[in-house]
C-alpha atoms as a PDB file:
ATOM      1  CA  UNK A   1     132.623  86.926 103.515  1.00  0.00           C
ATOM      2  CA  UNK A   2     131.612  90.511 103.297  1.00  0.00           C
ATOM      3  CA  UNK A   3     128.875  92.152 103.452  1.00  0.00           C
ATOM      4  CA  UNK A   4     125.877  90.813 101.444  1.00  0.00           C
ATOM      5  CA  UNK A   5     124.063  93.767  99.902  1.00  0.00           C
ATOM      6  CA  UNK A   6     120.805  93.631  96.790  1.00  0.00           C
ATOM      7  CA  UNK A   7     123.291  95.295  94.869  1.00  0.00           C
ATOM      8  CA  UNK A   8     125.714  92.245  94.785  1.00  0.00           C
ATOM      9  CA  UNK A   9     122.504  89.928  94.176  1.00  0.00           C
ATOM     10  CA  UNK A  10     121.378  92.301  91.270  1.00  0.00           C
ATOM     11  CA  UNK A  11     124.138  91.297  89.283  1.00  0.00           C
ATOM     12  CA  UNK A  12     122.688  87.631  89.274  1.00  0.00           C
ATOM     13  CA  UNK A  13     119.335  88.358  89.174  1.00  0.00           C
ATOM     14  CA  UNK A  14     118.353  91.579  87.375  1.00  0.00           C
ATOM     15  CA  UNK A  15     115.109  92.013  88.227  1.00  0.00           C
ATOM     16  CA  UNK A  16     114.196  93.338  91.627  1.00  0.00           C
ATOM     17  CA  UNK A  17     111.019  91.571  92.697  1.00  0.00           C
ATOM     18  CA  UNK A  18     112.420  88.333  91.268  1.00  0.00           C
ATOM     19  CA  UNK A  19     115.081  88.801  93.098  1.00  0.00           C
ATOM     20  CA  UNK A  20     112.596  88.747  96.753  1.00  0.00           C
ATOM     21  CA  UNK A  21     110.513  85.723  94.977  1.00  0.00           C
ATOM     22  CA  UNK A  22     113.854  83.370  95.050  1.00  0.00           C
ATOM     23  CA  UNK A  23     114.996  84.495  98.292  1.00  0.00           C
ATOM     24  CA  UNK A  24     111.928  83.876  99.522  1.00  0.00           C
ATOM     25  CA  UNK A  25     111.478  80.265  98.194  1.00  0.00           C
ATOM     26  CA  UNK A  26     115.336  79.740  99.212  1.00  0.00           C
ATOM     27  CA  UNK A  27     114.498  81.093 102.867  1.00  0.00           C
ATOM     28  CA  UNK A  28     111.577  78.733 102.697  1.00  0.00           C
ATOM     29  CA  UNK A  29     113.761  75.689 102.002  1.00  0.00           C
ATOM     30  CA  UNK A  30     116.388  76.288 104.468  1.00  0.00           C
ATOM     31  CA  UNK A  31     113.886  76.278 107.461  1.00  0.00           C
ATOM     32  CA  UNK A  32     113.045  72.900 106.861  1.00  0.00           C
ATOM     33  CA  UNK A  33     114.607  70.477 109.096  1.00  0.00           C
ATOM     34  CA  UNK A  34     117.408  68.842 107.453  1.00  0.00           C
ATOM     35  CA  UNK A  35     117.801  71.724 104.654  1.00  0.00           C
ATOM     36  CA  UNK A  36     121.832  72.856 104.673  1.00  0.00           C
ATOM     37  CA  UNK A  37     122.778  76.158 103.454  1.00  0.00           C
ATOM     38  CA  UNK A  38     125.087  75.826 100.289  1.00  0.00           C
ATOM     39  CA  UNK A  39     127.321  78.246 101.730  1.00  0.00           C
ATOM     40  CA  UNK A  40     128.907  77.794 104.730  1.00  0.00           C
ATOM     41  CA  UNK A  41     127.717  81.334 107.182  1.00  0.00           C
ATOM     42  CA  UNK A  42     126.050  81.116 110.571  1.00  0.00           C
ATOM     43  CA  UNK A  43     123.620  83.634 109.436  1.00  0.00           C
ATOM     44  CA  UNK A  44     119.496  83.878 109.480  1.00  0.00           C
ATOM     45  CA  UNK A  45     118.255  82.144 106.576  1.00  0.00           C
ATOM     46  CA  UNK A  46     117.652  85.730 104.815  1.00  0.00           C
ATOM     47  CA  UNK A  47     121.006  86.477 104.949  1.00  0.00           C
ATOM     48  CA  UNK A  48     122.105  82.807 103.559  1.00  0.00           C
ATOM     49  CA  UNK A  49     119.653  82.621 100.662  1.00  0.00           C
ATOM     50  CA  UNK A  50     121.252  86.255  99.406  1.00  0.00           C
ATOM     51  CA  UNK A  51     124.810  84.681 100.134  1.00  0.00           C
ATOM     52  CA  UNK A  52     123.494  82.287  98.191  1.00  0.00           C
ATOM     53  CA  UNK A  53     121.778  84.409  95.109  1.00  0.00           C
ATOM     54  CA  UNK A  54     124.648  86.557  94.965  1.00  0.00           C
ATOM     55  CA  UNK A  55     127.849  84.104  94.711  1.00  0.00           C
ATOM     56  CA  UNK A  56     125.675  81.974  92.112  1.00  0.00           C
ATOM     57  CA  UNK A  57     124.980  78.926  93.321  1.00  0.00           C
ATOM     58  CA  UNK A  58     121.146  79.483  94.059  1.00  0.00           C
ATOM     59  CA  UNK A  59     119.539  81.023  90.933  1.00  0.00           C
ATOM     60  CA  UNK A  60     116.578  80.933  88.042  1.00  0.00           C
ATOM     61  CA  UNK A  61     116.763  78.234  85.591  1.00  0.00           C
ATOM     62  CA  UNK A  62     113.920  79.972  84.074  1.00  0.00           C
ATOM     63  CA  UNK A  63     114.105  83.092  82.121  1.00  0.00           C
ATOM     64  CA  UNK A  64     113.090  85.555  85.034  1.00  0.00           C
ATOM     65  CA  UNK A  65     110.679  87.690  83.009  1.00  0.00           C
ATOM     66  CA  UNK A  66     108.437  84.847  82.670  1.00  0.00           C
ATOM     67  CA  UNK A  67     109.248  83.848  86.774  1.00  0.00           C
ATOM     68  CA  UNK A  68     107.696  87.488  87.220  1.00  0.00           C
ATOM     69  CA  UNK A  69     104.687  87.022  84.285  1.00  0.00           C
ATOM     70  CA  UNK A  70     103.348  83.921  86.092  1.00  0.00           C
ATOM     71  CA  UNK A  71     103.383  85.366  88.931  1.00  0.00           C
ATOM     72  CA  UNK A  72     101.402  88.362  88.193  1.00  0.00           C
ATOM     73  CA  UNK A  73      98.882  86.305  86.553  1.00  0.00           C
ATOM     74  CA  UNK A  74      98.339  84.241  89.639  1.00  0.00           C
ATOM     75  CA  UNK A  75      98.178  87.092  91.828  1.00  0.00           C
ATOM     76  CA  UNK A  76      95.702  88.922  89.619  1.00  0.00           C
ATOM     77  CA  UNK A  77      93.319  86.044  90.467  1.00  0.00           C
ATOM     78  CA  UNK A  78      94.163  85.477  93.999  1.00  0.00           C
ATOM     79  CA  UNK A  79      93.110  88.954  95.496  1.00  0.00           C
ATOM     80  CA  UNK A  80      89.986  90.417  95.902  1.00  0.00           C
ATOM     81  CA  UNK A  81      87.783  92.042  93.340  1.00  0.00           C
ATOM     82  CA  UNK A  82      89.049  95.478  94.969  1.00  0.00           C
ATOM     83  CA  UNK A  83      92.322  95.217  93.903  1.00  0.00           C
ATOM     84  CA  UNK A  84      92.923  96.031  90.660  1.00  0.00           C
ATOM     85  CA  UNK A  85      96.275  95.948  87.723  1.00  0.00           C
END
């Protein structure tokens, strides 16, 4: 396979920092012991989870603006007082 680039991943997921969030949780899942990658690469996890993302087969079943709401509103009362939105 080519090159993965954020571009290609874009096209699946729109949204930018949604786009980190499920990478993230995907990289998360395939460095626990036993977790397969759904495409076959013999890549770092980071570069499997956005093979992943941007073929399709790892994705939101959520609509992603509320993915990114929730998470907003659980950061906003995570941090400290000093940060502010």
């Amino acid at each position: 396979m080519a090159r993965v680039t954020v571009e290609d991943c874009l096209e699946k997921v729109p949204n930018r920092f949604a786009l980190v969030r499920l990478a993230s949780e995907r990289v998360r899942e395939l460095a626990r012991p036993g977790m397969t990658p759904l495409v076959k690469c013999k890549n770092k996890h980071a570069v499997t989870a956005l093979r992943e993302i941007a073929i399709g087969v790892v994705r939101y079943e959520e609509d992603v603006n509320e993915v990114v709401r929730a998470y907003s509103e659980e950061m906003k009362y995570s941090l400290p007082q000093h940060f502010t939105f």
